[in-house]
Protein backbone atom coordinates (compact mmCIF):
# COMPACT_ATOMS: atom_id res chain seq x y z
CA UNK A 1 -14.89 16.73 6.73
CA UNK A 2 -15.51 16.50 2.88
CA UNK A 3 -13.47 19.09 1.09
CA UNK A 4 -14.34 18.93 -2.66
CA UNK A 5 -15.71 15.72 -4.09
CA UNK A 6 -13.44 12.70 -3.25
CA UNK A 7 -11.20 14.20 -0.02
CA UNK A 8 -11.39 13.45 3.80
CA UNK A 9 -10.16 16.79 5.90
CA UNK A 10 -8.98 15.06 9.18
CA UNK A 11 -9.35 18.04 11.24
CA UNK A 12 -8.40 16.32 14.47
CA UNK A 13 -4.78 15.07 12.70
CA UNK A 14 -4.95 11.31 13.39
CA UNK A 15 -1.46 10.20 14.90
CA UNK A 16 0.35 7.12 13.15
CA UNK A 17 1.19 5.80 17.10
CA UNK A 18 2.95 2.60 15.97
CA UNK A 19 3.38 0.86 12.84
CA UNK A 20 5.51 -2.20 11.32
CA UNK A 21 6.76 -4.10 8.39
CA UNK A 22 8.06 -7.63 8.39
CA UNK A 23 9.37 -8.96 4.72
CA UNK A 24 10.91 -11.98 2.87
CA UNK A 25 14.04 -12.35 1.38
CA UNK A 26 14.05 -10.79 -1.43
CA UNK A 27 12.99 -7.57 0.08
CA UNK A 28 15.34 -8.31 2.58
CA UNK A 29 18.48 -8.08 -0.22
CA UNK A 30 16.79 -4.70 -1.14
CA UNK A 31 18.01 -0.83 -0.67
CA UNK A 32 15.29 -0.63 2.22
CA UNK A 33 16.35 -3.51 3.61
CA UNK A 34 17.43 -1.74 6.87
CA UNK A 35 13.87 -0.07 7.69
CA UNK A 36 12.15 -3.15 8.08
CA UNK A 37 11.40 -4.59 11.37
CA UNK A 38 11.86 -8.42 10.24
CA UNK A 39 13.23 -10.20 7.42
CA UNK A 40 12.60 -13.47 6.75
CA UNK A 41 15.47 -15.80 5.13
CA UNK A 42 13.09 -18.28 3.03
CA UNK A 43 9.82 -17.93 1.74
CA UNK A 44 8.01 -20.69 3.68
CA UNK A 45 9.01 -19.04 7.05
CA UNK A 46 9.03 -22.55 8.15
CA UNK A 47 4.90 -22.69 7.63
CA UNK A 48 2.91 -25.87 5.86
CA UNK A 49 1.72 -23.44 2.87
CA UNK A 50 2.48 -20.57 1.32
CA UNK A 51 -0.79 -18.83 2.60
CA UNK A 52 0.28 -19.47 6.41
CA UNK A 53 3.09 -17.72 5.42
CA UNK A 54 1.08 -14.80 3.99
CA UNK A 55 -0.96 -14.92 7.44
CA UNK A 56 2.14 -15.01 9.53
CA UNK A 57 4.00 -12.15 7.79
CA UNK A 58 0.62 -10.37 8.65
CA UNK A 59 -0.02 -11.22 12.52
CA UNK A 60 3.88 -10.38 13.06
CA UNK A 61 3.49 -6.91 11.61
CA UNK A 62 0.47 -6.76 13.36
CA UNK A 63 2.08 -7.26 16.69
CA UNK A 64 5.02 -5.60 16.16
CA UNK A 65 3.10 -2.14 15.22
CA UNK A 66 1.18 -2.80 18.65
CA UNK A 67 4.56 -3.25 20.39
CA UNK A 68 5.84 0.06 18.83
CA UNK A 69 2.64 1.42 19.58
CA UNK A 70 3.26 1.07 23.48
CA UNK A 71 -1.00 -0.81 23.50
CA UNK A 72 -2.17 -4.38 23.57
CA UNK A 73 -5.03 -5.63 21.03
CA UNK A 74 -7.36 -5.62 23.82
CA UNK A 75 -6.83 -1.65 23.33
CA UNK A 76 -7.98 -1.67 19.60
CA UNK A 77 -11.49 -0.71 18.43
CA UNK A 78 -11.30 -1.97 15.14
CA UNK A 79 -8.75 -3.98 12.82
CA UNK A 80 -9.29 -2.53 9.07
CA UNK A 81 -7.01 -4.87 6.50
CA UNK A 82 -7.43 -6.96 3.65
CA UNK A 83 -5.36 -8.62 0.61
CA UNK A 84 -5.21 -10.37 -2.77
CA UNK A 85 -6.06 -13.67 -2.03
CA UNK A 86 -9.98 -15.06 -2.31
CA UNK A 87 -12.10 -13.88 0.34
CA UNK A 88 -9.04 -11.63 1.69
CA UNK A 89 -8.45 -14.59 3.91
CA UNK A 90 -4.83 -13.61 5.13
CA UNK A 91 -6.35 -10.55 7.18
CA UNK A 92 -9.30 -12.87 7.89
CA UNK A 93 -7.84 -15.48 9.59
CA UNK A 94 -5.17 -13.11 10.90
CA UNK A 95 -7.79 -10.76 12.38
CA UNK A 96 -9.22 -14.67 14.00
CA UNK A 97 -6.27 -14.10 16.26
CA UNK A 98 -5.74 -10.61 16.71
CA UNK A 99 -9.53 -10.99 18.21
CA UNK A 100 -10.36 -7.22 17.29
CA UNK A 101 -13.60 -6.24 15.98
CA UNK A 102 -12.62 -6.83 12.21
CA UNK A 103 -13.91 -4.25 9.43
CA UNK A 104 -12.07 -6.10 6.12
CA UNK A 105 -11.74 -4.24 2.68
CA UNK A 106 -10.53 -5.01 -0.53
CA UNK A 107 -9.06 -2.75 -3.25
CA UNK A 108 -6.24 -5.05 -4.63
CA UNK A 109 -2.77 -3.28 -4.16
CA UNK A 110 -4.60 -0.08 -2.97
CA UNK A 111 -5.70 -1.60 0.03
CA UNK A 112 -2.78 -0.02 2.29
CA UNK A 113 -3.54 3.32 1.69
CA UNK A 114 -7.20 2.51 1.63
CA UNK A 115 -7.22 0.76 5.29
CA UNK A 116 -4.91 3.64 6.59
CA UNK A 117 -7.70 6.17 4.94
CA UNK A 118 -10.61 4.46 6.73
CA UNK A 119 -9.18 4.14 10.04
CA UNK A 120 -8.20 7.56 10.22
CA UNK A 121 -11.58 8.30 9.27
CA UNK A 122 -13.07 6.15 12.39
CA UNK A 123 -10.33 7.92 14.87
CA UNK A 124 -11.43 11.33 13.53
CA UNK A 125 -15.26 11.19 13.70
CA UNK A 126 -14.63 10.29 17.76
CA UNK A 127 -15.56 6.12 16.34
CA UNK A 128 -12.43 4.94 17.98
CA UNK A 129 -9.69 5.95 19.28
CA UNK A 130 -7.22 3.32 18.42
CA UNK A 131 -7.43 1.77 15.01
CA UNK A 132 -5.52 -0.40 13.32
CA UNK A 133 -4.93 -0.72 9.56
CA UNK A 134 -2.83 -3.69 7.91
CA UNK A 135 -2.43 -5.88 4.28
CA UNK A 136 0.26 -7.96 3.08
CA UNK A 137 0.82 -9.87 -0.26
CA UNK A 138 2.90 -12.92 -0.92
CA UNK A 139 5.31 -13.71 -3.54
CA UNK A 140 4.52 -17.35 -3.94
CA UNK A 141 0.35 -17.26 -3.02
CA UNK A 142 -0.19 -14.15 -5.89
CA UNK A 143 1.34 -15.88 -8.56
CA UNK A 144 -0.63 -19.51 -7.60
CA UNK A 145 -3.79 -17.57 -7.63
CA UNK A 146 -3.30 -15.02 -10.19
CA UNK A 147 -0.59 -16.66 -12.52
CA UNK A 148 0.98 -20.43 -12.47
CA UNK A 149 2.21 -21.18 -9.59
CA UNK A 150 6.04 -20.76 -9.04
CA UNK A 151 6.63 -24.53 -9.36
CA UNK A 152 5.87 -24.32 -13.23
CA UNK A 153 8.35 -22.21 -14.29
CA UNK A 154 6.73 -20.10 -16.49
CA UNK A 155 7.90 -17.23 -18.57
CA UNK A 156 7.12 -13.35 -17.56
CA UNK A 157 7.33 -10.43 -20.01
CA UNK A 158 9.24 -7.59 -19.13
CA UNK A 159 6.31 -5.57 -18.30
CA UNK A 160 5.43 -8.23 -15.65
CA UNK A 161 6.07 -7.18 -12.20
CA UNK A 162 7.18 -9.15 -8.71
CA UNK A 163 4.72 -9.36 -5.99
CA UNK A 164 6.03 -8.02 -2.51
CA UNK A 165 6.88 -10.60 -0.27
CA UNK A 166 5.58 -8.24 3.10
CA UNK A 167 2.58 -7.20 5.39
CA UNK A 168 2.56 -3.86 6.75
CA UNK A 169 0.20 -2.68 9.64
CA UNK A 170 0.15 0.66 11.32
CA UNK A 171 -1.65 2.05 14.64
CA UNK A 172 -3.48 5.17 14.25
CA UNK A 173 -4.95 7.16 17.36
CA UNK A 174 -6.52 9.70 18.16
CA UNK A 175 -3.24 11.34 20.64
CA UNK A 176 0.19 10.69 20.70
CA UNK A 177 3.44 11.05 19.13
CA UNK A 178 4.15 10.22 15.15
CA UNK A 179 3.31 11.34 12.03
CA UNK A 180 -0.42 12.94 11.29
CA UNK A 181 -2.92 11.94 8.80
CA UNK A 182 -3.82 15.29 6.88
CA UNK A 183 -6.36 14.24 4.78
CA UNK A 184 -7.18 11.45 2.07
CA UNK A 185 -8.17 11.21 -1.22
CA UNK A 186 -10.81 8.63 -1.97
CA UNK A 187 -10.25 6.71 -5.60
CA UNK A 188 -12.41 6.43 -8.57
CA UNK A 189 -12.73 3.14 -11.34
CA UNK A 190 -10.84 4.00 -13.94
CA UNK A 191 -10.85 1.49 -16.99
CA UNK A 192 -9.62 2.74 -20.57
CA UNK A 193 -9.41 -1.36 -21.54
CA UNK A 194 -6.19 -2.89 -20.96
CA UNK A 195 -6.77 -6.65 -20.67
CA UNK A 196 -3.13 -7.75 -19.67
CA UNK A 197 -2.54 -8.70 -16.31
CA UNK A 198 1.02 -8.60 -17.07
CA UNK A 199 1.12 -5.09 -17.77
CA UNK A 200 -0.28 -3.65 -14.62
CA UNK A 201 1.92 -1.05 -14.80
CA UNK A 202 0.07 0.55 -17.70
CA UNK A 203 -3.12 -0.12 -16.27
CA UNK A 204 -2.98 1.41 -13.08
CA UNK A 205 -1.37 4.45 -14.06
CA UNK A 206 -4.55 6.32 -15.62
CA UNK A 207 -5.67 5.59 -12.44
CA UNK A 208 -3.13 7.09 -10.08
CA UNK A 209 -3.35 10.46 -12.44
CA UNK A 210 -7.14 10.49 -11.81
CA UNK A 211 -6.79 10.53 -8.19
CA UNK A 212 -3.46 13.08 -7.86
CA UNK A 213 -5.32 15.54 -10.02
CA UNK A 214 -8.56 14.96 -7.74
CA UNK A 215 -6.14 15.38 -4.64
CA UNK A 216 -5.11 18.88 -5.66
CA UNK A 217 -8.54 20.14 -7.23
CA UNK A 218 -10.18 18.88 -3.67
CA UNK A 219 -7.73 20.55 -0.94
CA UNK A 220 -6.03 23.22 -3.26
CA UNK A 221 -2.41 22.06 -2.85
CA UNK A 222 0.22 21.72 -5.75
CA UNK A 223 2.97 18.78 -5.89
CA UNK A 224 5.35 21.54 -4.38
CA UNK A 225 3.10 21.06 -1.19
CA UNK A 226 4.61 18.21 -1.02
CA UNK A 227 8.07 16.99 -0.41
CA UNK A 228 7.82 13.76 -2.04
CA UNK A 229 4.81 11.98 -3.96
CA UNK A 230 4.88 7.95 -4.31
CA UNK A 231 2.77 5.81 -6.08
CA UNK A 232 2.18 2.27 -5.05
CA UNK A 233 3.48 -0.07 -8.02
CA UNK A 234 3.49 1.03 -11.27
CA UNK A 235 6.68 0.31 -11.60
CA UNK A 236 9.71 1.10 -14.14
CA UNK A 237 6.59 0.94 -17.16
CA UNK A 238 3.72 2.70 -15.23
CA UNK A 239 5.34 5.02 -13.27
CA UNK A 240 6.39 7.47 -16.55
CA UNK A 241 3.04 7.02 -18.34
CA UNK A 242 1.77 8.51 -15.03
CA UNK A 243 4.35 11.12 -15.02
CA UNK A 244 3.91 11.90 -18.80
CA UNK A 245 0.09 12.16 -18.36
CA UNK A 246 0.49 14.62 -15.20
CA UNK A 247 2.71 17.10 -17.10
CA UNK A 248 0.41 16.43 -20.43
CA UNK A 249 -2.51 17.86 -18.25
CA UNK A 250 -0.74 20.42 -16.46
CA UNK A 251 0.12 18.90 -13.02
CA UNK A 252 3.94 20.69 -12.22
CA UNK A 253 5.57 17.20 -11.19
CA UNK A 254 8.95 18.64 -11.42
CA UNK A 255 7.94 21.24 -8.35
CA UNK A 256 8.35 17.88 -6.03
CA UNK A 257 10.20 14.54 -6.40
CA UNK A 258 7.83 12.04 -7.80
CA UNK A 259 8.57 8.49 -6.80
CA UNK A 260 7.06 4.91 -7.03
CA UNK A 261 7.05 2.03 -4.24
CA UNK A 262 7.74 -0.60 -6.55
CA UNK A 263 10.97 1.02 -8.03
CA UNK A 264 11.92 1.70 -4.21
CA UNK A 265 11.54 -1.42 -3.11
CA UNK A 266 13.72 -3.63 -4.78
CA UNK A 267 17.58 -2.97 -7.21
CA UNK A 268 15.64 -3.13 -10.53
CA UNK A 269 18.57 -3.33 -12.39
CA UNK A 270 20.07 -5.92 -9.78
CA UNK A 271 17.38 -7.94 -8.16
CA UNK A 272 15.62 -10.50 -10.81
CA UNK A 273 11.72 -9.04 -10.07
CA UNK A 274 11.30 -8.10 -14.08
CA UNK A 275 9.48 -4.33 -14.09
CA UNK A 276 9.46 -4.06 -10.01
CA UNK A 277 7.57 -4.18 -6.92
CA UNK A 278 3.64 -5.04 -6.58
CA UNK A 279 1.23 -6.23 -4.32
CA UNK A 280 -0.67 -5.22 -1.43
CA UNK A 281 2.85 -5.67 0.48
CA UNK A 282 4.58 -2.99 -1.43
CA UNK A 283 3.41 0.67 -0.49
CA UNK A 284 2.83 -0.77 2.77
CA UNK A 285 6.31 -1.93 3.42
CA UNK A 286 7.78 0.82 1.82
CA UNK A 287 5.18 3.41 3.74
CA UNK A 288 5.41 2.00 6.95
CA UNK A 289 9.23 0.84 7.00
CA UNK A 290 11.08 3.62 4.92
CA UNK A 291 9.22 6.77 4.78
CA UNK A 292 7.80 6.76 8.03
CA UNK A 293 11.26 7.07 9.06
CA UNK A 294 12.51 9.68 6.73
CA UNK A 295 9.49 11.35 8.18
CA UNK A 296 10.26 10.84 11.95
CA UNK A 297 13.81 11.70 11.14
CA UNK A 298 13.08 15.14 9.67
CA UNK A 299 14.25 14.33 6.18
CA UNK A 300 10.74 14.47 5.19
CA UNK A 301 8.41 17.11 6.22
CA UNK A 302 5.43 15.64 4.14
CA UNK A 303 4.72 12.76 1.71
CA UNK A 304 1.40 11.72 -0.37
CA UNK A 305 1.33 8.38 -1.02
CA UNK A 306 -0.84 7.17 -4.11
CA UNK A 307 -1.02 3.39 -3.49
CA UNK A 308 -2.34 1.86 -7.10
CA UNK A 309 -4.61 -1.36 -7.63
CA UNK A 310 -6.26 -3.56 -10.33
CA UNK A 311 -9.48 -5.40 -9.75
CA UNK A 312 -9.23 -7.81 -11.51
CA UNK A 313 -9.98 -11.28 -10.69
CA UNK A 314 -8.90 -14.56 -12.71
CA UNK A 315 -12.65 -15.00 -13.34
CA UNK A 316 -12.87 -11.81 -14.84
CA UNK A 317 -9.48 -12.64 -17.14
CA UNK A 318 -10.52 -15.31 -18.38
CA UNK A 319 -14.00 -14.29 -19.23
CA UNK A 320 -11.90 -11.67 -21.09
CA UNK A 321 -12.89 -8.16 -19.13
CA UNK A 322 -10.53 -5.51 -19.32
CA UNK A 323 -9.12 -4.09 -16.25
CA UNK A 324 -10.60 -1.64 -13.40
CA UNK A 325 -8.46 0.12 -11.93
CA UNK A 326 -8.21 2.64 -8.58
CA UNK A 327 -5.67 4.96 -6.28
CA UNK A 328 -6.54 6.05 -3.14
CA UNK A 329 -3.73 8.36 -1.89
CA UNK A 330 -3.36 9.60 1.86
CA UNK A 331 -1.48 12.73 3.12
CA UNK A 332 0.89 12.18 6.05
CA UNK A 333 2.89 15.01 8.00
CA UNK A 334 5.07 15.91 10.54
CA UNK A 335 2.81 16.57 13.74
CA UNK A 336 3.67 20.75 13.45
């Protein structure tokens, strides 16, 4: 099942059964707005904090991919997820009620293609055969954590970007109907010292090059394997250091269309979320809602999505460490 160094070979073609977004409203007044499942109006979806709202975006998506799935939790072998906030405790607690045997993970905004990596993994070794993979990221609980919280008003460069306001969770099985999981590409640190955590764009994108270039060294495909590649969130400043690097080394990005989650997400030059989309939330929404469709509706025949993420903690910040960054991209296809 290892094909080079840093590449799972599913040869049993994991099936994407069921899967889910649910969103705030700012995602809501997006392009995608029509491929979600839910959209809240407000922020506080009516919870006592802004972390029960993380949870609840979470356990909706959750349910919702098990509705779509046509299974009930008792079903599940596993529940892989996890998130931004301390102790990942929106899929923690969430997991507390979805009462599935809980594996959780953290790799920052990374963590949707990493949970949808690992439980294909489980479903192809014969470990399961129902899995379920989920993460979410809040608007308002990111920026108290990471930032200042929203209430003091504070100032954002442009190279800032907007956290995603979404959980996304999808079902993967070992039979069925939906999209396959082909194979995935496993991330490495990469760290060339950027210290601004408003400029994740920049620091994430050495890393999403490092794992493309892996991705087509391991399994031998090109970019025009591919009808579209996405990245998770670099954004309007990450995404074209990432495409400048992969045609400086040799990569043929122009053989495929080359896209990024957090420019997807959200009217940039509309919406008021400064460089784009971030957070665990946004390849997840935008993977689960959007281009699952385009996939089921033949407009897309196969996708690799590179979801990005920065390790960084505000511990780390303010003990001034740079930035480690990782991608961990997953191949999905049309079941042939």
């Amino acid at each position: 099942m290892l094909m080079g160094k840093q590449t799972w070979w599913f040869d049993r073609r994991p099936v994407i059964i069921g899967a889910a977004t649910v969103v705030g409203p700012d995602e809501g007044e997006g392009p995608l707005a029509a491929d979600f499942d839910l959209i809240h109006p407000e922020l506080d979806m009516q919870q006592k904090s802004w972390e029960k709202a993380e949870r609840l975006l979470l356990e909706q998506a959750s349910d919702f991919a098990l509705q779509h799935a046509g299974i009930d939790k008792e079903q599940l072998q596993f529940y892989i997820g996890g998130d931004l906030m301390n102790q990942i405790i929106s899929n923690s607690f969430a997991a507390r009620a979805l009462g599935t045997p809980y594996i959780g993970v953290f790799g920052a905004c990374s963590t949707s293609m990493e949970s949808l990596a690992l439980a294909a993994q489980l479903v192809n070794s014969g470990s399961a055969d129902y899995a379920l993979a989920g993460t979410c990221s809040h608007n308002c609980t990111a920026e108290k954590q990471f930032r200042y919280p929203t209430e003091y008003g504070s100032q954002k460069p442009p190279t800032a970007q907007f956290t995603v306001t979404g959980a996304g969770a999808a079902v993967v099985s070992s039979e069925g109907e939906g999209p396959v999981v082909e194979c995935a590409t496993i991330g490495r640190i990469v760290d060339l010292g950027i210290k601004d955590p408003f400029n994740m764009g920049a620091a994430m994108a050495p890393a999403a090059v490092d794992t493309i270039q892996s991705h087509f060294n391991d399994t031998g495909r090109t970019p025009a394997d591919y009808d579209l590649i996405v990245t998770g969130d670099l954004a309007s400043v990450g995404h074209p250091i990432a495409n400048e690097l992969l045609l400086k080394n040799g990569v043929p990005m122009n053989e495929t269309v080359f896209g990024d989650c957090g420019l997807m997400v959200y009217d940039v030059k509309k919406q008021k979320v400064q460089a784009g989309g971030s957070g665990c939330g946004c390849s997840a929404v935008v993977t689960y809602g959007h281009l699952l469709k385009r996939l089921a509706q033949g407009e897309l025949g196969r996708i690799l999505v590179v979801a990005t993420g920065a390790l960084l903690s505000p511990l780390s910040f303010q003990q001034g460490e740079s930035i480690p960054c990782i991608a961990h991209a997953v191949a999905i296809g049309r079941r042939e």
